[in-house]
C-alpha atoms as a PDB file:
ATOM      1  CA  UNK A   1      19.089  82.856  57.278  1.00  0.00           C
ATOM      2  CA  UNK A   2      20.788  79.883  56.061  1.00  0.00           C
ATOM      3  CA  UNK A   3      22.354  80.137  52.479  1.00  0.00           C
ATOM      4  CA  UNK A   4      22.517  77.852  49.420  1.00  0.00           C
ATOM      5  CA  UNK A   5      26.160  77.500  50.136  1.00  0.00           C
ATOM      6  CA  UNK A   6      25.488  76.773  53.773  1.00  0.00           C
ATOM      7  CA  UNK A   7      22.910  73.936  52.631  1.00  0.00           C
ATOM      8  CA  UNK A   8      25.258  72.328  50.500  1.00  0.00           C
ATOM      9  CA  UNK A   9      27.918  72.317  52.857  1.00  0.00           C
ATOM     10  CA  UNK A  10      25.684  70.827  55.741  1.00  0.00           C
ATOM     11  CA  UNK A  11      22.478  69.479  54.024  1.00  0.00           C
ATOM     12  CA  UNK A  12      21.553  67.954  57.223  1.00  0.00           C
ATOM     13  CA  UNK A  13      21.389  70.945  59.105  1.00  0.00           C
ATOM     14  CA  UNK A  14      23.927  69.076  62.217  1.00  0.00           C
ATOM     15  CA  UNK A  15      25.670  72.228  62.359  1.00  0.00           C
ATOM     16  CA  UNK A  16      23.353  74.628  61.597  1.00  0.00           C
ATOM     17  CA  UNK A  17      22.238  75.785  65.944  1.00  0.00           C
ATOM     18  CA  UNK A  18      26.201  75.665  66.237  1.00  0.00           C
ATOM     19  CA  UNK A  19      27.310  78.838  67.907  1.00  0.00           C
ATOM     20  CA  UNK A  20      30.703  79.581  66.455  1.00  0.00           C
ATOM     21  CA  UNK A  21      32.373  78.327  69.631  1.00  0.00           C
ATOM     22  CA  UNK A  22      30.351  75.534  69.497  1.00  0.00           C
ATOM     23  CA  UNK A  23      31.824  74.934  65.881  1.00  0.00           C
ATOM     24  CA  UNK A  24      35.270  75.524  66.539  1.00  0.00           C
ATOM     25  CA  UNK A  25      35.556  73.911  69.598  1.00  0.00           C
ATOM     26  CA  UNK A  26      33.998  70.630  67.629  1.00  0.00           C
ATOM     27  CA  UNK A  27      36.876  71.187  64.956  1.00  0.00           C
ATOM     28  CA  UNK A  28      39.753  71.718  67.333  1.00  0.00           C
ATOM     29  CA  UNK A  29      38.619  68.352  68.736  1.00  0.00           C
ATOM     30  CA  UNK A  30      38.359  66.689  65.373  1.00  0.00           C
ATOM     31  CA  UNK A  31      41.671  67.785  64.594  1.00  0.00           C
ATOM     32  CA  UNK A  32      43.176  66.457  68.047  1.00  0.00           C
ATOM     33  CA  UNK A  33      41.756  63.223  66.871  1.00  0.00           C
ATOM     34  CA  UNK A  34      43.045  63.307  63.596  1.00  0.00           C
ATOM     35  CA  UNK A  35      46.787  64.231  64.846  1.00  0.00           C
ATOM     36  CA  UNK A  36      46.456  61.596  67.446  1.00  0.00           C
ATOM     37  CA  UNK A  37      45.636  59.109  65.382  1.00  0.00           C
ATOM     38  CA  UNK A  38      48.528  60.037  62.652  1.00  0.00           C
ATOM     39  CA  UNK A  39      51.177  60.457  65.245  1.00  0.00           C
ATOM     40  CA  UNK A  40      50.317  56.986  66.422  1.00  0.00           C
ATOM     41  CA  UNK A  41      50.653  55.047  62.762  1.00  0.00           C
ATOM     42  CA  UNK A  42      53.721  57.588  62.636  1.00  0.00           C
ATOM     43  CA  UNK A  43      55.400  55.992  65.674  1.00  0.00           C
ATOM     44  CA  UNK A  44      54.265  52.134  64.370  1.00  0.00           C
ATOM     45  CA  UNK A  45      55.790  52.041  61.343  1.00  0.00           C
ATOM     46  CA  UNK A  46      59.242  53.554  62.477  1.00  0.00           C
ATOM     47  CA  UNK A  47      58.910  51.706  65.671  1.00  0.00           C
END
C-alpha cells in the first residue's frame, strides 16, 4: 500500500513498481551525473 507521504513525494507514481534496487541503482546514477557534471564546471573555471 502506497502512503500519503509516498503520494506526495511521487504523485506520479514513476517510482512507485521500483524495486529498491531498481531505486537505488537510478539514484547512484543520478548522482554520477550530478558529480560529473560539477567536477567538469569545477575544472572550467580554474582551468
Amino acid at each position: 500500500a502506497i502512503t500519503e507521504e509516498e503520494k506526495e513525494l511521487d504523485p506520479d507514481g514513476t517510482y512507485a513498481g521500483f524495486s529498491r534496487v531498481d531505486f537505488v541503482k537510478s539514484v547512484l546514477d543520478w548522482q554520477g551525473s550530478v558529480v560529473e557534471v560539477s567536477s567538469g564546471q569545477f575544472r572550467n573555471v580554474v582551468a
